[in-house]
C-alpha atoms as a PDB file:
ATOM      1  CA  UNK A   1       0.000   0.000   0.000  1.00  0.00           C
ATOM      2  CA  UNK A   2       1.248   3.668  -0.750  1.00  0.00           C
ATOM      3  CA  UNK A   3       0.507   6.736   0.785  1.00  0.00           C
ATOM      4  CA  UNK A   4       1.079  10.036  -1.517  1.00  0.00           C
ATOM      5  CA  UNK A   5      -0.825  12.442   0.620  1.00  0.00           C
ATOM      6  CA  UNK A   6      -3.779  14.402  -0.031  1.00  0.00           C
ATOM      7  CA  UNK A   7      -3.256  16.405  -2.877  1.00  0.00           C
ATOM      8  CA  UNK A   8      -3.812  13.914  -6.088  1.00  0.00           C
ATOM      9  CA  UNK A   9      -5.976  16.947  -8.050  1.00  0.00           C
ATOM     10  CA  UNK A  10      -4.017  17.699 -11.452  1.00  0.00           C
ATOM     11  CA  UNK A  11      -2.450  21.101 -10.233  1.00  0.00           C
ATOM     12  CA  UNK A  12       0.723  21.222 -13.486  1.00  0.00           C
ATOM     13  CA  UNK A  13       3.200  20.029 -10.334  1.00  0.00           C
ATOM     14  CA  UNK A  14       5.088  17.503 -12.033  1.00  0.00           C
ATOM     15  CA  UNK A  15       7.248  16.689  -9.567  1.00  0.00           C
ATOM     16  CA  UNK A  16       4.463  15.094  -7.378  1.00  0.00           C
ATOM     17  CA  UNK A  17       4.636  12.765  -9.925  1.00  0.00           C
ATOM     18  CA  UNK A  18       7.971  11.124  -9.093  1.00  0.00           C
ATOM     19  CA  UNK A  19       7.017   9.066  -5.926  1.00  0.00           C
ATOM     20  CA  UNK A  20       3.763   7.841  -7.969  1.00  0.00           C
ATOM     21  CA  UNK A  21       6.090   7.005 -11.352  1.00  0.00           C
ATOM     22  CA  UNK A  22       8.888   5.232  -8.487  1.00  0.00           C
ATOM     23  CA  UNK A  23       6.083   2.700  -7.009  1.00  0.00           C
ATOM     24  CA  UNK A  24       4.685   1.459 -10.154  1.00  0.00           C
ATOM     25  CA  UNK A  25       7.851   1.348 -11.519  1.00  0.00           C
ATOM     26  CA  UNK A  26       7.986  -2.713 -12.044  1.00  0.00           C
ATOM     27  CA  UNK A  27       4.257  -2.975 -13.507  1.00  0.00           C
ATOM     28  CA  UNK A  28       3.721  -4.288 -16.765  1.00  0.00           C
ATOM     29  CA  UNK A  29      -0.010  -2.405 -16.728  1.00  0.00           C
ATOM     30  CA  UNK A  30      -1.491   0.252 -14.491  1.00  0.00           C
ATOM     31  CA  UNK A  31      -5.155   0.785 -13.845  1.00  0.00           C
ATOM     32  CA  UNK A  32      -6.315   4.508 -13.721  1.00  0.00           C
ATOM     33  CA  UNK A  33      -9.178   6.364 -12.995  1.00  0.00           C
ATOM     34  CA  UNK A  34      -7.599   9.583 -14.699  1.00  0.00           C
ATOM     35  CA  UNK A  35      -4.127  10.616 -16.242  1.00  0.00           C
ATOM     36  CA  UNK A  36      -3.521  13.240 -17.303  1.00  0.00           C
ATOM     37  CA  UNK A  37      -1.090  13.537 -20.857  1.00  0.00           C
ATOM     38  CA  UNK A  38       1.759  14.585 -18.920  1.00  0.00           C
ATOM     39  CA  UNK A  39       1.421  11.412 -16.883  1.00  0.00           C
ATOM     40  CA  UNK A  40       0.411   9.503 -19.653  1.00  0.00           C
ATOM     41  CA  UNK A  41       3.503  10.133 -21.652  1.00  0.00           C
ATOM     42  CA  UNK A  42       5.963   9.391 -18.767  1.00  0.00           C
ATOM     43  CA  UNK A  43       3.916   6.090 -17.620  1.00  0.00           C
ATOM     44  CA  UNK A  44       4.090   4.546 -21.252  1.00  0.00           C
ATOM     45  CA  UNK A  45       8.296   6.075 -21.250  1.00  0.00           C
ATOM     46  CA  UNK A  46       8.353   3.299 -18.574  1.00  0.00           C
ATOM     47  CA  UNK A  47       6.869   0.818 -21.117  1.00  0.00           C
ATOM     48  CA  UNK A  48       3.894   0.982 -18.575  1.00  0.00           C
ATOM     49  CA  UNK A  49       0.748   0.604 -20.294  1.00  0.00           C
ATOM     50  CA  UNK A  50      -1.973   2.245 -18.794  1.00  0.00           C
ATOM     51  CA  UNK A  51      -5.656   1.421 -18.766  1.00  0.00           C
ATOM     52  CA  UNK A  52      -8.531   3.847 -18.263  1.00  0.00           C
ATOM     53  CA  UNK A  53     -11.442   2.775 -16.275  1.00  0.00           C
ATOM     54  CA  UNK A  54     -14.716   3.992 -16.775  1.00  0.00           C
ATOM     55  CA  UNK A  55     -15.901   3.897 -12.923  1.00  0.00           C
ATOM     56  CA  UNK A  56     -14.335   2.714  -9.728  1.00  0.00           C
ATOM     57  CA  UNK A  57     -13.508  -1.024  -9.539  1.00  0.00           C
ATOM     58  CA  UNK A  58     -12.158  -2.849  -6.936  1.00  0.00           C
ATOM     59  CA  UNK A  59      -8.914  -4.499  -7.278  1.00  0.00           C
ATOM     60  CA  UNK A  60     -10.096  -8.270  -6.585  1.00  0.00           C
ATOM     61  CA  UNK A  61     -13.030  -6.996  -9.834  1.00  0.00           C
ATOM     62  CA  UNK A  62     -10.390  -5.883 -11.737  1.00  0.00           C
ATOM     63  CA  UNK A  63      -7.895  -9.019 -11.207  1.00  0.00           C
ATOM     64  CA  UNK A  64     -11.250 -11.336 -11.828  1.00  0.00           C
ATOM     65  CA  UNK A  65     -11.229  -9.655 -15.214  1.00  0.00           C
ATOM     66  CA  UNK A  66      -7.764 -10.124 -16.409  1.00  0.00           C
ATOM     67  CA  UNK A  67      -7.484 -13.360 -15.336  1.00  0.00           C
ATOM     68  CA  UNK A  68     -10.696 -14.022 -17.440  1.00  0.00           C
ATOM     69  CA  UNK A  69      -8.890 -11.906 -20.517  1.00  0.00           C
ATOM     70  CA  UNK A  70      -5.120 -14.061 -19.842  1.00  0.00           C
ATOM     71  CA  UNK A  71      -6.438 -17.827 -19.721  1.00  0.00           C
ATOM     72  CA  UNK A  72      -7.831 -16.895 -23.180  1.00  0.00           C
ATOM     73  CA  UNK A  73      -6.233 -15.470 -25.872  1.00  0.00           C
ATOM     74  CA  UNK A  74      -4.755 -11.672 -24.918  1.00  0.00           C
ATOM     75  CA  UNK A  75      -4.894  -8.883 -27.183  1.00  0.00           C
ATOM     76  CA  UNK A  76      -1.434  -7.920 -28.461  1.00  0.00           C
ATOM     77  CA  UNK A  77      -1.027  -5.177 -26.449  1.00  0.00           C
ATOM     78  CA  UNK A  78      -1.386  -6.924 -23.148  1.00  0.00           C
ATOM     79  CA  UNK A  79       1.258  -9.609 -24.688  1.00  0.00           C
ATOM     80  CA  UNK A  80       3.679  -6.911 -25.399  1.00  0.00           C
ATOM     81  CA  UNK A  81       2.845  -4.942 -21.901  1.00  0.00           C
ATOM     82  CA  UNK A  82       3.455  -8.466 -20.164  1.00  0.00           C
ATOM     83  CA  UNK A  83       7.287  -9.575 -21.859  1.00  0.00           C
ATOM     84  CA  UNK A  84       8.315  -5.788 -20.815  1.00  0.00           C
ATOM     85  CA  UNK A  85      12.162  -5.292 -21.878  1.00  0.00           C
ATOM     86  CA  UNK A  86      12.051  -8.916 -23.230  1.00  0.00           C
ATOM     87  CA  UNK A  87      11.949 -10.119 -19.012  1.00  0.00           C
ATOM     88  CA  UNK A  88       9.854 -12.779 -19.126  1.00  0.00           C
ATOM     89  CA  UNK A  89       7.809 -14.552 -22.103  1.00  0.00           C
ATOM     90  CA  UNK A  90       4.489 -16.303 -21.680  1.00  0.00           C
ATOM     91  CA  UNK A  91       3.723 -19.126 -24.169  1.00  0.00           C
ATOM     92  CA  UNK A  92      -0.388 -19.077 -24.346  1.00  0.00           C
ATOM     93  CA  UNK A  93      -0.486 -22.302 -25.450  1.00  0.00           C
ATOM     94  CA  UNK A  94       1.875 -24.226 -23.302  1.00  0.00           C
ATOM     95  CA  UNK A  95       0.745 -21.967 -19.923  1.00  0.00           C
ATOM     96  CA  UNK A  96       4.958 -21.586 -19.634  1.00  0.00           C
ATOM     97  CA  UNK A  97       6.520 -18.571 -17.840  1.00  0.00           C
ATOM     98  CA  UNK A  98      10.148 -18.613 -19.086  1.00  0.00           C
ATOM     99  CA  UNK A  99      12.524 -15.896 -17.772  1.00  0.00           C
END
């Protein structure tokens, strides 16, 4: 859990950013609720990709979801967000994490 103080509102600070971009900085994918393009730009820098809900989920909804979405067949985007910097492969076929 991460604490990053009260003052989330989109205010043209960037630097409040920093602490935010440091804890996701070993996600493949990042759910939002907003972002702005500032934020954008640097999240997807850090070959972060990340996805815009349309209301509040909770995490365990969310996880239900892409677990649904990864024992199928994942879009192309969420295979490319998942072998970030070539780390780790997933062979859809074989169920296989290789590293």
């Amino acid at each position: 859990s991460f604490e990053f103080g009260d003052k989330l509102e989109e205010d043209g600070d960037e630097d409040k950013l920093a602490p935010k971009l440091e804890a996701i900085r070993d996600c493949a994918i990042v759910y939002v609720a907003a972002i702005g393009g500032s934020g954008a730009a640097r999240v997807v820098a850090m070959k972060i990709h990340p996805i815009k809900v349309p209301q509040p989920e909770s995490i365990a909804e969310i996880l239900d979801k892409l677990q649904v979405v990864l024992k199928g067949t994942p879009p192309p985007w969420l295979r490319k967000a998942l072998a970030k910097d070539g780390e780790r492969t997933f062979d859809f076929e074989d169920d296989e994490v290789t590293q």
